[in-house]
Protein backbone atom coordinates (compact mmCIF):
# COMPACT_ATOMS: atom_id res chain seq x y z
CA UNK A 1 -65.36 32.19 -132.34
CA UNK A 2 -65.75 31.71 -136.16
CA UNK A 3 -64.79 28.75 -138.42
CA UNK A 4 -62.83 29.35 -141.29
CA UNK A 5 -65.25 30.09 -143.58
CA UNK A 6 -67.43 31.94 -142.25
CA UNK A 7 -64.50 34.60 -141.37
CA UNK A 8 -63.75 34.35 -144.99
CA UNK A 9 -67.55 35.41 -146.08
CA UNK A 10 -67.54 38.11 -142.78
CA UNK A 11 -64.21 39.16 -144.23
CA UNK A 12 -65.61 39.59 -147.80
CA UNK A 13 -68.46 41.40 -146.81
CA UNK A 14 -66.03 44.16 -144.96
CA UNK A 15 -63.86 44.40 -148.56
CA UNK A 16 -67.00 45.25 -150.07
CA UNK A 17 -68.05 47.48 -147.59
CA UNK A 18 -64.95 49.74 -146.76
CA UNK A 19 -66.75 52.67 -149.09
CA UNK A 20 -70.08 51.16 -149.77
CA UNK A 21 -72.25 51.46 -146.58
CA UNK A 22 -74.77 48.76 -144.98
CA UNK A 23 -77.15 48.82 -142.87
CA UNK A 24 -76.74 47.32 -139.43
CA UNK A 25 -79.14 47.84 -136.12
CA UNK A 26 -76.81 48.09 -133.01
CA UNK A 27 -77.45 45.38 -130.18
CA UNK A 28 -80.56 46.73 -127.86
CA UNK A 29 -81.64 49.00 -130.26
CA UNK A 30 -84.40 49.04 -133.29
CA UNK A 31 -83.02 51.37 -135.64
CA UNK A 32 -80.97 50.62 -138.23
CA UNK A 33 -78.06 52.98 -138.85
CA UNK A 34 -75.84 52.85 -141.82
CA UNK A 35 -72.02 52.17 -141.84
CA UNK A 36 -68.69 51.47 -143.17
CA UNK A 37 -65.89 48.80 -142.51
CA UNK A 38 -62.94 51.05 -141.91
CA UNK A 39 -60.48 48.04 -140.74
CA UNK A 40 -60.48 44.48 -139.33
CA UNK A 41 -58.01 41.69 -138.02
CA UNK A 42 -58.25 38.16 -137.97
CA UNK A 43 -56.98 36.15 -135.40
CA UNK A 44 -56.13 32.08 -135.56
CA UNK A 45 -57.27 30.19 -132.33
CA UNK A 46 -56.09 26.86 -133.68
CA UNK A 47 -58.37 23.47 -135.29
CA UNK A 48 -59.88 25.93 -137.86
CA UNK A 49 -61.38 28.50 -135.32
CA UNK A 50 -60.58 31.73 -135.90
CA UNK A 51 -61.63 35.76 -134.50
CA UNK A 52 -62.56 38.58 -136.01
CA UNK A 53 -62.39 42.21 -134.78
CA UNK A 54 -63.90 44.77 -136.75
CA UNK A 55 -63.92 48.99 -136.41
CA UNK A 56 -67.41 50.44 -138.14
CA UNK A 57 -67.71 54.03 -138.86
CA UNK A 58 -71.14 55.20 -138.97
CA UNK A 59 -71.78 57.25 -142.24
CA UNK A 60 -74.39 59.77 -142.30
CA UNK A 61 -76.47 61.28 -145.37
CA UNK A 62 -75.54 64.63 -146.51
C-alpha cells in the first residue's frame, strides 16, 4: 500500500522509463539488471491509499 503521492512519483518514474532503461537488482539477488516499464495500473483502496502493479521487461545490451 502506497499514499497518494508516492504512487504519483512511482508512476512518474515508469513514464520516464517506458523506453529509457534503469537499473534495478531483483529481491535476493546482487546484481543489478537493467529494465523497462512496459505497463502499470493503479488501484484506489480508499482514505488516500492506493496500489500499484507494474510489468518490467528486462532489456539487454546489443
Amino acid at each position: 500500500m502506497l499514499e497518494d503521492g508516492q504512487a504519483d512519483a512511482i508512476e512518474a518514474f515508469f513514464e520516464t522509463h517506458t523506453k529509457t532503461a534503469f537499473l534495478w537488482t531483483v529481491p535476493l539477488e546482487i546484481v543489478q539488471r537493467k529494465w523497462i516499464a512496459v505497463d502499470w495500473s493503479r488501484g484506489y483502496l480508499g482514505a488516500d491509499l492506493v496500489s500499484l502493479s507494474a510489468n518490467l521487461k528486462e532489456v539487454f545490451d546489443l
